[in-house]
Every structure is written in structure tokens, then in C-alpha cells.
Protein backbone atom coordinates (compact mmCIF):
# COMPACT_ATOMS: atom_id res chain seq x y z
CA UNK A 1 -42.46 8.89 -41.64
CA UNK A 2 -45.10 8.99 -44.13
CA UNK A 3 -48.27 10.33 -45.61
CA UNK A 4 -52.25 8.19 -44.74
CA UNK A 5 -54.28 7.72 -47.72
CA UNK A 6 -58.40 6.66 -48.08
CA UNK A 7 -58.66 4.07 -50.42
CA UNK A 8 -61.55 0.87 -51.37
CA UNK A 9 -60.68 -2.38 -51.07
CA UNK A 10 -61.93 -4.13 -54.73
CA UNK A 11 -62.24 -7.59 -53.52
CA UNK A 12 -63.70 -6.53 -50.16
CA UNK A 13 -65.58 -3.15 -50.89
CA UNK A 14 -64.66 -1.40 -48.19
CA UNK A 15 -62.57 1.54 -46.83
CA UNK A 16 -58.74 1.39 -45.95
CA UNK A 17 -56.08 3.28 -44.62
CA UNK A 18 -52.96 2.98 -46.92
CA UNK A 19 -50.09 4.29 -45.25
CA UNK A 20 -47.18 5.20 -47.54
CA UNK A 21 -43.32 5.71 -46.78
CA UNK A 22 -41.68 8.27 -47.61
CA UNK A 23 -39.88 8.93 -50.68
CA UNK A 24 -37.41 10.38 -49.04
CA UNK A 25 -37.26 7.69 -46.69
CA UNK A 26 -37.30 4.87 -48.74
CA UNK A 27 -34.05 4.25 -49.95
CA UNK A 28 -32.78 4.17 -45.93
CA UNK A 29 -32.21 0.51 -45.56
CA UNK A 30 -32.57 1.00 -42.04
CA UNK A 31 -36.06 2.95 -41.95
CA UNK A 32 -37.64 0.37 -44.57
CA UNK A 33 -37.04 -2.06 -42.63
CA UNK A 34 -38.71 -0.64 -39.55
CA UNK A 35 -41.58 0.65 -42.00
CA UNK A 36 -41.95 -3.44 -42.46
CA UNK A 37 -41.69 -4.20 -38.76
CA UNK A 38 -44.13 -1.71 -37.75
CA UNK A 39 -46.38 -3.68 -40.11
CA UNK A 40 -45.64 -6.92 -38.78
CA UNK A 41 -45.71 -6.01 -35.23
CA UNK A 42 -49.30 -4.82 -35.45
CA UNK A 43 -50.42 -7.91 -37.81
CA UNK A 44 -48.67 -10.11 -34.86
CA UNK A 45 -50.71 -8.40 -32.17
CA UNK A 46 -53.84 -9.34 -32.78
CA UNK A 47 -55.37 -7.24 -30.11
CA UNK A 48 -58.76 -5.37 -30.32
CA UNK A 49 -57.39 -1.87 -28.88
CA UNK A 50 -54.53 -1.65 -31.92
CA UNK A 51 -55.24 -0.67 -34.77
CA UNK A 52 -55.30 -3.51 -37.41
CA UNK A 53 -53.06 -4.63 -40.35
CA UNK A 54 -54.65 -6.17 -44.04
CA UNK A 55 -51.50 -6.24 -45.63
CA UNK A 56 -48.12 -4.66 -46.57
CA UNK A 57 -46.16 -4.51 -50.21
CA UNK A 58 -43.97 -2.26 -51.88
CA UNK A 59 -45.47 -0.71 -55.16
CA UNK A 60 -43.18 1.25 -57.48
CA UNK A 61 -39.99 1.27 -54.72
CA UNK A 62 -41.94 2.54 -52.24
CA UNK A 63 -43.27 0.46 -48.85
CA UNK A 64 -46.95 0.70 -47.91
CA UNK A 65 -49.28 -0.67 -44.98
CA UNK A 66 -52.72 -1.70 -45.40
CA UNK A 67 -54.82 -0.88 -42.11
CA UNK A 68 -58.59 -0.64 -40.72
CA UNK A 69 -59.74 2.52 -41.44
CA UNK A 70 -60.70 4.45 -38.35
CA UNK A 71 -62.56 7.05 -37.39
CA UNK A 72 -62.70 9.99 -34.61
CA UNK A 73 -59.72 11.23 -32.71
CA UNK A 74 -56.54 11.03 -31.45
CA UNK A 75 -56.02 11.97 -27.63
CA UNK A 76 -53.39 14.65 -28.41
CA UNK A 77 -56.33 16.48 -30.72
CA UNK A 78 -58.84 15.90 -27.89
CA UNK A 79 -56.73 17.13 -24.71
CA UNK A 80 -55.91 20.18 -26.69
CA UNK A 81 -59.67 20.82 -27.31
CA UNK A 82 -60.74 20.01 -23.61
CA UNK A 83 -57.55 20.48 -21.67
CA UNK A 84 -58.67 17.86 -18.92
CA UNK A 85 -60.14 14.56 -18.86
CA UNK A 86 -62.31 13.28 -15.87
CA UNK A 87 -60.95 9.93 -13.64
CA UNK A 88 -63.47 8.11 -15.41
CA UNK A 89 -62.84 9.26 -18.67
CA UNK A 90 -59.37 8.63 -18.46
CA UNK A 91 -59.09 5.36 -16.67
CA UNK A 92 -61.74 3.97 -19.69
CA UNK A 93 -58.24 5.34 -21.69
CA UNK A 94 -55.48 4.05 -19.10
CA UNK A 95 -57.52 0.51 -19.40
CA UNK A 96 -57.85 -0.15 -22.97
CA UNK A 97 -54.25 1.05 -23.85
CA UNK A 98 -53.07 -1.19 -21.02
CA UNK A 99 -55.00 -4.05 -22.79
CA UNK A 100 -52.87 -3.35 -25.93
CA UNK A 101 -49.73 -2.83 -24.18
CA UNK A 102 -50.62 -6.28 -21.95
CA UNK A 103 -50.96 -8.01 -25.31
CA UNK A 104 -47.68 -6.55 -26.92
CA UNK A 105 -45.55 -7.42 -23.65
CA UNK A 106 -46.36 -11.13 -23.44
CA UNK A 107 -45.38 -12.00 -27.23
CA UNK A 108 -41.65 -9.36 -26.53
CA UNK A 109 -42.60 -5.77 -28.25
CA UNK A 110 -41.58 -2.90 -26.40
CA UNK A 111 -43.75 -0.23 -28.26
CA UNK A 112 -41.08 2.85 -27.37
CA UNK A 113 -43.10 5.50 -28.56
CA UNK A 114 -46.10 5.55 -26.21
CA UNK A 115 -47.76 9.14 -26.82
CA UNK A 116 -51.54 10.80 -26.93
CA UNK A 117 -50.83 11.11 -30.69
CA UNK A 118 -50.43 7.49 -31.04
CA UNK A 119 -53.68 6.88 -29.31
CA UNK A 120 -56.68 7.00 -31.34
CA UNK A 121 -60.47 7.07 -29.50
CA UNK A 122 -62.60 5.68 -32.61
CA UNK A 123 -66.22 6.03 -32.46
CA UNK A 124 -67.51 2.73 -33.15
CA UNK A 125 -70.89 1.59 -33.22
CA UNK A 126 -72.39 4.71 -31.31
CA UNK A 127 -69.32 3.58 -28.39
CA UNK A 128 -65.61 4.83 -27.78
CA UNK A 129 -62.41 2.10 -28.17
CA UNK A 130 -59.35 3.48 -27.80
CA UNK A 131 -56.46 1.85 -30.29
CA UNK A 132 -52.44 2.34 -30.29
CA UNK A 133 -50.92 3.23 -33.42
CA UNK A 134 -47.64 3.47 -35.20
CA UNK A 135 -45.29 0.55 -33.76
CA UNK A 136 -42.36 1.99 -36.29
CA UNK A 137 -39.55 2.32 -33.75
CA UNK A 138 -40.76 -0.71 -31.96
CA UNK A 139 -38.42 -3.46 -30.02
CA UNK A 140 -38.58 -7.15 -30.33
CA UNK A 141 -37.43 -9.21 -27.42
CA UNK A 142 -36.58 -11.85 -30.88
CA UNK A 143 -40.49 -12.63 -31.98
CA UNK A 144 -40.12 -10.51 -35.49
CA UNK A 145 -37.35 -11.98 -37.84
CA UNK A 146 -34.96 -9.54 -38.99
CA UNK A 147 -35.15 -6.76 -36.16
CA UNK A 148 -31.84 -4.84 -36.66
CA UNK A 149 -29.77 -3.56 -32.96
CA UNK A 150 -30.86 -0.02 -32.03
CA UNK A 151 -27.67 1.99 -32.17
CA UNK A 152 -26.25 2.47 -28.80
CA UNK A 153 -26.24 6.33 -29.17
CA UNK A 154 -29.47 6.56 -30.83
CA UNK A 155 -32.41 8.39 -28.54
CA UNK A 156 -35.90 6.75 -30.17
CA UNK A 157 -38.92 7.98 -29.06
CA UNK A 158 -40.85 11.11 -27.93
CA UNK A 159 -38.67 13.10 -25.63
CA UNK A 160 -41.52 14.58 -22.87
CA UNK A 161 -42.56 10.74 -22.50
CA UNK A 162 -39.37 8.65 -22.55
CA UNK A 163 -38.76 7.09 -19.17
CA UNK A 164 -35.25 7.89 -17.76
CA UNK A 165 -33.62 4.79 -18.87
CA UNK A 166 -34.86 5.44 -22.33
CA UNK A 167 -33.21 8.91 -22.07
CA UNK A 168 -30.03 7.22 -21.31
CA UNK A 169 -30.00 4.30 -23.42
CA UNK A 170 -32.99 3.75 -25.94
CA UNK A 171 -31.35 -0.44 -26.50
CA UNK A 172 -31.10 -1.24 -22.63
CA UNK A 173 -34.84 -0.46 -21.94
CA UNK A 174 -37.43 -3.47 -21.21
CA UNK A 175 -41.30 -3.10 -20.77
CA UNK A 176 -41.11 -1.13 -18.27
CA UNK A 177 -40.24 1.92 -20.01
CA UNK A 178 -43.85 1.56 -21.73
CA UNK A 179 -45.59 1.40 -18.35
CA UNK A 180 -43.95 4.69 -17.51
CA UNK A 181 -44.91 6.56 -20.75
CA UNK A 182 -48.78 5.57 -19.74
CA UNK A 183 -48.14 6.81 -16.28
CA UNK A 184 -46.70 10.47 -18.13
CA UNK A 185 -49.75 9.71 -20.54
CA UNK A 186 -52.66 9.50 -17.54
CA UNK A 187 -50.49 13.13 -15.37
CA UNK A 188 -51.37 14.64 -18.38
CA UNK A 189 -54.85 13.76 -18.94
CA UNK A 190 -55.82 14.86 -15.15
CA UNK A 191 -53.99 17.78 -14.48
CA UNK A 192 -53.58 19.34 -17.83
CA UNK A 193 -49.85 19.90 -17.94
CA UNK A 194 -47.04 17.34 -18.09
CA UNK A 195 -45.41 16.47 -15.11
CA UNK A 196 -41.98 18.19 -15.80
CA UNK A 197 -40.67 20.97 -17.15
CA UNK A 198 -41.21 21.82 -21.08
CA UNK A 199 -38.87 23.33 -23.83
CA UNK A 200 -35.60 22.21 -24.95
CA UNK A 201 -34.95 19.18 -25.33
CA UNK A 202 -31.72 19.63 -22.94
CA UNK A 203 -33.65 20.80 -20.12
CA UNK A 204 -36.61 17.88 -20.52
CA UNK A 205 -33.86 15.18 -20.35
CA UNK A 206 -32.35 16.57 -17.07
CA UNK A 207 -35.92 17.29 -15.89
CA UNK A 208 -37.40 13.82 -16.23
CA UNK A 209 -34.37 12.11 -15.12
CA UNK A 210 -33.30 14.40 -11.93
CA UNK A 211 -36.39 17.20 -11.09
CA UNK A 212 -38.74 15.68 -7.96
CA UNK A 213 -41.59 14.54 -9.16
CA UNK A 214 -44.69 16.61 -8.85
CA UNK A 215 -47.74 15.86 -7.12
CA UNK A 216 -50.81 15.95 -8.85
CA UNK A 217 -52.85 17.62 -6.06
CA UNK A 218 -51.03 20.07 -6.11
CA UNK A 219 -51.46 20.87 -9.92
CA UNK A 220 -55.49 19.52 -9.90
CA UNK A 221 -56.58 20.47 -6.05
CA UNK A 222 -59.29 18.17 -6.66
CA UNK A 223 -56.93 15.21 -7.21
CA UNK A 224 -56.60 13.37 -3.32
CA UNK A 225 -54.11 11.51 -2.01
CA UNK A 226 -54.61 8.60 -3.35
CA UNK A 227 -53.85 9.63 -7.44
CA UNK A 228 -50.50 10.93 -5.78
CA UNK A 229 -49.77 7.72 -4.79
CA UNK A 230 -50.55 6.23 -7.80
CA UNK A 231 -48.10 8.84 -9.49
CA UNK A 232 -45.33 8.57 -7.10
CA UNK A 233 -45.02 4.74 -7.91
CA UNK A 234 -46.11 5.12 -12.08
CA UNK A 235 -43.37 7.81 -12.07
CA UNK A 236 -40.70 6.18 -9.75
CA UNK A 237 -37.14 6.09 -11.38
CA UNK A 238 -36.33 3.17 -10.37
CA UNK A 239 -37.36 0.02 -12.92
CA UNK A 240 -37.77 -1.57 -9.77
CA UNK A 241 -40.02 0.61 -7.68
CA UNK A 242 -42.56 0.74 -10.42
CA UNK A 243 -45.17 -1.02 -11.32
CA UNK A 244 -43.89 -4.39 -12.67
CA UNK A 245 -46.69 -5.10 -15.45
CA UNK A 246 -49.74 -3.40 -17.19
CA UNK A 247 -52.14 -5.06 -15.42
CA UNK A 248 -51.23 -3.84 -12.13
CA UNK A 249 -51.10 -0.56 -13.49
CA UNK A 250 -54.18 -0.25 -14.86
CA UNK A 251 -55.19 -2.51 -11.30
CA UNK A 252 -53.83 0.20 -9.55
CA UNK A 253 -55.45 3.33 -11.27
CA UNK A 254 -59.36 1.58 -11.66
CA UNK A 255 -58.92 1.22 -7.59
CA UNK A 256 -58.74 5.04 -7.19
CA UNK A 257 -61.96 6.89 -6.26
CA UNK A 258 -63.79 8.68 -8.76
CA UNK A 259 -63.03 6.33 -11.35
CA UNK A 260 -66.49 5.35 -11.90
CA UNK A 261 -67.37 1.60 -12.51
CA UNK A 262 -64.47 -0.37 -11.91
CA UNK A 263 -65.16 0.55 -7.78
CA UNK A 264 -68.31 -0.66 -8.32
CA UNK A 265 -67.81 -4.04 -10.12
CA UNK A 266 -65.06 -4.39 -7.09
CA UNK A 267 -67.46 -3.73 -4.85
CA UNK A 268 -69.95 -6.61 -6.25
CA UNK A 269 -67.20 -9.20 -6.98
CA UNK A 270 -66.17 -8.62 -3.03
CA UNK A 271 -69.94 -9.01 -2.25
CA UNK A 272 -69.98 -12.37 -4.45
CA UNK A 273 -67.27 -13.15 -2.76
CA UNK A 274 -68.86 -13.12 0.71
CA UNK A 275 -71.47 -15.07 -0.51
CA UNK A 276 -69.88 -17.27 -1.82
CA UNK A 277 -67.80 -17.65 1.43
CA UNK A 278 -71.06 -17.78 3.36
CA UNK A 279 -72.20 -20.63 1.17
CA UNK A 280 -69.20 -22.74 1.75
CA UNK A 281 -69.16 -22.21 5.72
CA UNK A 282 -72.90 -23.26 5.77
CA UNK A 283 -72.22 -26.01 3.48
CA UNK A 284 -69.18 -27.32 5.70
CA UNK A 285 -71.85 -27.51 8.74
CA UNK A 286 -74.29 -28.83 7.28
CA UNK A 287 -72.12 -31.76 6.39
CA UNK A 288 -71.14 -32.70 9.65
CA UNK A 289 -74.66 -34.58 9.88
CA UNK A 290 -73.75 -36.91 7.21
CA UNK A 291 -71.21 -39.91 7.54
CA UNK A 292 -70.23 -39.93 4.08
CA UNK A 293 -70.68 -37.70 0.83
CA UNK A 294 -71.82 -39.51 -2.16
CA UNK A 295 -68.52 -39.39 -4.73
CA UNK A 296 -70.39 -37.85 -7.46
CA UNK A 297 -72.34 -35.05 -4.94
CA UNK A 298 -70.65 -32.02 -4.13
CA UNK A 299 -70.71 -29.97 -1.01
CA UNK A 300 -73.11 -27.33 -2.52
CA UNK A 301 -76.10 -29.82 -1.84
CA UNK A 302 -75.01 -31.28 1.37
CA UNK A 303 -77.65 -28.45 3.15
CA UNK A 304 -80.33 -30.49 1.20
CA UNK A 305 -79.48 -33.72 2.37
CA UNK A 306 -78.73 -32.35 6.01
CA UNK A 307 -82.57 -31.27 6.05
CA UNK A 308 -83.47 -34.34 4.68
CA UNK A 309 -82.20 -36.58 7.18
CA UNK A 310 -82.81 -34.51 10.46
CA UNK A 311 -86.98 -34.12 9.13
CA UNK A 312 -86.36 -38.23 8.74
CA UNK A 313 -85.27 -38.19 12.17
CA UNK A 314 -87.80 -35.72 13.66
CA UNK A 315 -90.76 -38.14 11.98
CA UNK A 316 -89.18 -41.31 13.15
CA UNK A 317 -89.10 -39.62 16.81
CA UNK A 318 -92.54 -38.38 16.74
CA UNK A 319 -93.70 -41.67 15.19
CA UNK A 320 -91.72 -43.21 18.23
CA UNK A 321 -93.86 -41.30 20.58
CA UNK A 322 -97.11 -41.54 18.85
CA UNK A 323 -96.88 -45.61 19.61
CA UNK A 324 -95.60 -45.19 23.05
CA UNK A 325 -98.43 -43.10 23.88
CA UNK A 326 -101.18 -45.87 22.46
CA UNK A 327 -99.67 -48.23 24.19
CA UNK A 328 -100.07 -46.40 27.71
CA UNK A 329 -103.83 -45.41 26.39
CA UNK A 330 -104.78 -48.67 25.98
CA UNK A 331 -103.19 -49.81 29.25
CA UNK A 332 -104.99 -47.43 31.19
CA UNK A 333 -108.19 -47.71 29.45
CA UNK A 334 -108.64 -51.41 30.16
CA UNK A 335 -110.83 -52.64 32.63
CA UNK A 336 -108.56 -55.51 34.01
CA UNK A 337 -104.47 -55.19 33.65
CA UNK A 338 -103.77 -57.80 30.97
CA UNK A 339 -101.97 -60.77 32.49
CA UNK A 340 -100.15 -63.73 30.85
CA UNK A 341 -102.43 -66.73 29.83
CA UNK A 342 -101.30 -70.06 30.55
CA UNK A 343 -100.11 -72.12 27.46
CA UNK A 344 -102.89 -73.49 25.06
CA UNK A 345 -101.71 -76.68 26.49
CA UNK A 346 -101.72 -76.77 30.11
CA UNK A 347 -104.99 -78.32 31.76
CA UNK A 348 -106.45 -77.46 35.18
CA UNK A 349 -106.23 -80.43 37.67
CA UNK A 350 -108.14 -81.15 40.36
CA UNK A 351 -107.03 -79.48 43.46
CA UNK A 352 -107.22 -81.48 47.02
CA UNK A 353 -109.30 -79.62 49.65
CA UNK A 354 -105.59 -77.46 50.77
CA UNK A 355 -105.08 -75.54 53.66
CA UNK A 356 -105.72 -72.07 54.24
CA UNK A 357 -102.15 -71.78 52.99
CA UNK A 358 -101.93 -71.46 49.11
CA UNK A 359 -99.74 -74.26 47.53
CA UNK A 360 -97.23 -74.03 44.66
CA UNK A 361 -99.32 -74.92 40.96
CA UNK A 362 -99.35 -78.33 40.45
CA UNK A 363 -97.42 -79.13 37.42
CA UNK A 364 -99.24 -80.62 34.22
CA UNK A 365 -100.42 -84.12 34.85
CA UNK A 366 -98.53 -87.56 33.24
CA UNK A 367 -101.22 -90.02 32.44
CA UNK A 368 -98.33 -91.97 33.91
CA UNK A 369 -99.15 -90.75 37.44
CA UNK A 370 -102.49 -91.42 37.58
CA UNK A 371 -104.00 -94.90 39.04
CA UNK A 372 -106.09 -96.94 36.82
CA UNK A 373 -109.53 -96.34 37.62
CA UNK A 374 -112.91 -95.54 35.62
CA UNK A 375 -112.62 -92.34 33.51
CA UNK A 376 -114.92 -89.58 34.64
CA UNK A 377 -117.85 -88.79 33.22
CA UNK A 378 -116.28 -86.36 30.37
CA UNK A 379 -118.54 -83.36 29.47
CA UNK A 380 -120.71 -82.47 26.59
CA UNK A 381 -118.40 -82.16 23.45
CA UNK A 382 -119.49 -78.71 22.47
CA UNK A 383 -118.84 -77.78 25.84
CA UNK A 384 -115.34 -79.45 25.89
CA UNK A 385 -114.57 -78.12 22.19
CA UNK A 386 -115.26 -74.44 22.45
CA UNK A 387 -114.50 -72.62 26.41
CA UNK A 388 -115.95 -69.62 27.12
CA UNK A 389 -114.27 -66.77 26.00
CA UNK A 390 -113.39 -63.93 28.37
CA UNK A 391 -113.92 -60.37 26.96
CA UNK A 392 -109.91 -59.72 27.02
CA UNK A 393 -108.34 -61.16 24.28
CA UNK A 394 -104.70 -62.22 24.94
CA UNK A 395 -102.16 -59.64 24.38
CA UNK A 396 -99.37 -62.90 23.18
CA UNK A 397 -101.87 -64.96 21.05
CA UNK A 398 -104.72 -62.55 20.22
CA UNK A 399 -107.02 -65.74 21.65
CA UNK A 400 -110.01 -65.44 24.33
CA UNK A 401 -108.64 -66.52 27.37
CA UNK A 402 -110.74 -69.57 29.39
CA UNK A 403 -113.19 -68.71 32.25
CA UNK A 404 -111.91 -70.29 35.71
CA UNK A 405 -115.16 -72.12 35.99
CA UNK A 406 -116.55 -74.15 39.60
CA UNK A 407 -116.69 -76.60 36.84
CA UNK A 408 -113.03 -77.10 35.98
CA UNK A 409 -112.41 -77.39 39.92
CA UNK A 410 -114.57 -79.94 40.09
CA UNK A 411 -112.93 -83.24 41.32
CA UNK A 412 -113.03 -86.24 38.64
């Protein structure tokens, strides 16, 4: 549609591609105006795996593009240098063109001319990013201003990857139809051969849209089972039977074996996964010993606070025991079992000779009760004052207990 020129940016001093239209070209209303929407759907995008628009103009009648320069390879000149591509090489391709067309999908641009030419692997900063190119024939769902009807009877796109509804009708095609040009795209990069017949154009048409499709095994013997899976669904006629959406596509194709690290980050997100399931289940038990979590805790500490509480209850048990077992020590080492005192109080009185039959304890004396008569003769005051003390102090008051002395029995 046009010719790629090298040029410096002044302002900028650096390299860009300047992508002219035409001459011939240029005075078709309808083609300059998808020159302009090519250029505005790739501004619009945004997206680190297309290639990326500076500006656009028309200088002297004729429409240009300003893009990023790029450099290496498109996958057409690569797959005709090494015929096949590995799974791992190739899903690193199915992935970042899936990014793109992920990107394109969700603001309505149906890119309708998904080919290896159109994908360019630039070497970049000693690494490989693959970039879609050339959104010229491109369909807006309504998010570019301006985008004129495909004609009903026009056929848009490159004929050995159109999907069968493109074939029949290049206007009545959704997103779908991109999904199934990267499914074509990926046959060819692991087998080596398209997946239906070449030549005319005739016999491609009726071929994509009626021939079975092929199995990959069969073409590649060291394909398995599962990439003809993956083919018979990326391939399926039906809109419906296909996948429904890049991501699951390129979902679908990083889950087959081979494919390198995508199994293996699945593998470790599956084994985070477990622990992190673990985690939770322990966490869940270990909260059954508290009542209540604190409002600003979360369950992730509650194993913590579960320790915390049984070791408070282990010490308080032990503690518990510790005291218990003094108590029975001392018990047992004392030479007379510790009885209860009498009140500070309560006086001894004077017992009447009794019979060999013990009488209930007198009860403490009234001076009421007793007759008037001459007092006693009272003992010593330091005697009276201070009794002796027995060596078993009282377990109630911590005092010495009084010595049942003759002398107390005495009568007054």
C-alpha cells in the first residue's frame, strides 16, 4: 500500500519509520482514509507488542505515518529460513500477539489481516518482543470516527488465513475471526505447512471453509494429542465452538506440554496455592481457641495468639500444681497435724473435778455468773502478758499458739 522510509527525528534525534502511501493510491478516497485509520488505530492501542505511532500528516498530497523504528524480523522471513519453530518458541509468539490482539478487542478493532508478515520479532535490548503491524484494513466496532462500511462483496484480508466467515462475508465478522487467523498462524509455525490446501485462490476458499481439518500429529509426529486438541477447537468452524477470547487462547496453548515456562509458573502458582490453602485451614483451627478476634487482627495471626494462650494455660496449670504439692509437703513434714486455735479471746476456766466421762467445753465465762467473792491471787504480769509460745505457729493468724499449762487448770 506503500513504500517504509529511515528518517531522524530533528526535535528528538532519533530514528523513524516514515511510511508513505502510494501515489497511486492516494487519490482513492476510500484507501486514504484507511491509510489514516491504520494510523489511528495503532496510536489508539497503546499496547507494548504493536508497533507504535509518532504522528501522521499529508505532505505534498500524499498521506504518511510516523512509527518506532524497529529492528530484526518478520515471522514470514524467519519460518522461511527455519521452516519450524519449537512449542516454546512459538507460544513466546502465540502470547505476545495475543497480548496485542487482547488489547485491540476490548477498545472494538478487529485487526482482519492477522499474518506472519504482519508480525515483527524485534531484537530489543539483547531480548525478542514480538509486535503486530499494518492495521490498514482494520474494523472498528465505532471507537475511530469516520470508519467507512466494508462493501458487502468485498473479501479483505489474506486469503490462506481468513477464517470461514471472513471468506463469506469480510463486514459480518467479529473478533473471533482474529483468534482463528492466530490459530492458522501457530499450525504453521509447528508443523511447517498450512493446515489446508495451497494454490488458487478458488480452491483455498473451498478448502478452509469445507476440507476436515488436519491433525497436527499427523503432519509433526512429534506433536501429541494434546496440540490436536488445541487445533481442533482454534480451527473449529463454528464462531461458537472456538475459543471465545485471546486470553483463553493463548490460556489454552501455554497449558500444552513442551511449552517451556508457562507449565512451570502453573506449576508454582498451584503450589502457592496449596500453601496458601494450608495456611488458611491451620489458621481456621487455630482460632477455635479464641472467643473473639480482635477487629483490627486478621486470621493470619490467630496461630500466634492460639500458642500464646494455651503456654498461658499450661503455666497457670503447672503453677497450680507446684502450690498443691507445697501444701501436701508441708503437711506431711510437720511434726503435729495443725489444728484450729481457739479465738484470741476465749479464756480457760476452771474445770470441776468431772467424771471419767468428758463434758461438753464450758462456754466463755460472764462476770455476771460468777458470785462475789475475793479475786484470786492473779499471776506475775510478765507471766500474764506474754504465754508461752508453742513451736507451731497458727496456720489462721500466723500467732504462737498458748501451752495448756497445770497452771491454767488450776482452780481460782
Amino acid at each position: 500500500m506503500g513504500s517504509i522510509w529511515i528518517a531522524r527525528h530533528l526535535q528528538l534525534d532519533v530514528d523513524v519509520a516514515v511510511k508513505f502511501m502510494a501515489p497511486e493510491l492516494a487519490d482513492s478516497a476510500e484507501l486514504r482514509s484507511r491509510f489514516e485509520r491504520e494510523a489511528k488505530a495503532a496510536a489508539m492501542l497503546k499496547s507494548p507488542h504493536a508497533v507504535q505511532v509518532h504522528d501522521y500528516g499529508i505532505d505534498d498530497g500524499t498521506p504518511y505515518i510516523v512509527m518506532e523504528l524497529l529492528e530484526g524480523e518478520d515471522l514470514a522471513t524467519r519460518l522461511s529460513r527455519e521452516r519450524r519453530l519449537s512449542l516454546a518458541a512459538t507460544r513466546r509468539i502465540v502470547e505476545d500477539v495475543g497480548k496485542a490482539l487482547r488489547r485491540a478487542h476490548e477498545i472494538g478493532l478487529i485487526h482482519r489481516d492477522m499474518k506472519p508478515a504482519n508480525i515483527f520479532l524485534v531484537r530489543q535490548a539483547g531480548d525478542e518482543v514480538v509486535k503486530i503491524l499494518d492495521f490498514g484494513i482494520a474494523k472498528s466496532t465505532g471507537v475511530i470516527d469516520g470508519d467507512p462500511p466494508t462493501q458487502v462483496d468485498a473479501v479483505l484480508g489474506s486469503p490462506r488465513y481468513m477464517s470461514p466467515e471472513q471468506i463469506r462475508s469480510s463486514a459480518q465478522v467479529d473478533h473471533r475471526t482474529d483468534l482463528w487467523s492466530l490459530g492458522v498462524i501457530a499450525f504453521r509455525c509447528l508443523t511447517g505447512r498450512l493446515p489446508f490446501r495451497d494454490g488458487e485462490i478458488g480452491d483455498v476458499f473451498v478448502s478452509i471453509c469445507t476440507a476436515p481439518i488436519p491433525r497436527a500429529s499427523e503432519v509433526a509426529p512429534d506433536l501429541g494429542p494434546e496440540v490436536d486438541r488445541f487445533f481442533e477447537r482454534a480451527l473449529a468452524r463454528p464462531v461458537e465452538q472456538r475459543f471465545q477470547s485471546a486470553a483463553e487462547l493463548v490460556e489454552a496453548f501455554a497449558a500444552l506440554p513442551g511449552t517451556g515456562a508457562p507449565a512451570v509458573e502453573a506449576a508454582g502458582e498451584r503450589a502457592r496455592e496449596a500453601s496458601r490453602s494450608r495456611a488458611a485451614r491451620a489458621g481456621a483451627r487455630a482460632a477455635e481457641f479464641l472467643p473473639t478476634l480482635p477487629a483490627s487482627g486478621t486470621l493470619a495471626d490467630a496461630p500466634a495468639r492460639a500458642l500464646d494462650s494455651r503456654l498461658r494455660t499450661a503455666l497457670l496449670a503447672v503453677g497450680g500444681i507446684t502450690a498443691i504439692g507445697l501444701v501436701v509437703a508441708l503437711y506431711r513434714w510437720s511434726p503435729t497435724p495443725p489444728t484450729v486455735p481457739p479465738a484470741a479471746e476465749e479464756v480457760a476456766t476452771p474445770a470441776a473435778p468431772a467424771p471419767p466421762t468428758p463434758l461438753p467445753a464450758p462456754a466463755i465465762p460472764d462476770s455476771t455468773q460468777f458470785p462475789p467473792q475475793s479475786a484470786p491471787p492473779q499471776p506475775p504480769p510478765a507471766a500474764a502478758a506474754k504465754p508461752a509460745q508453742s513451736p507451731h505457729p497458727s496456720r489462721r493468724t500466723g500467732a504462737a499458739r498458748p501451752d495448756r499449762s497445770d497452771d491454767l487448770l488450776k482452780p481460782m
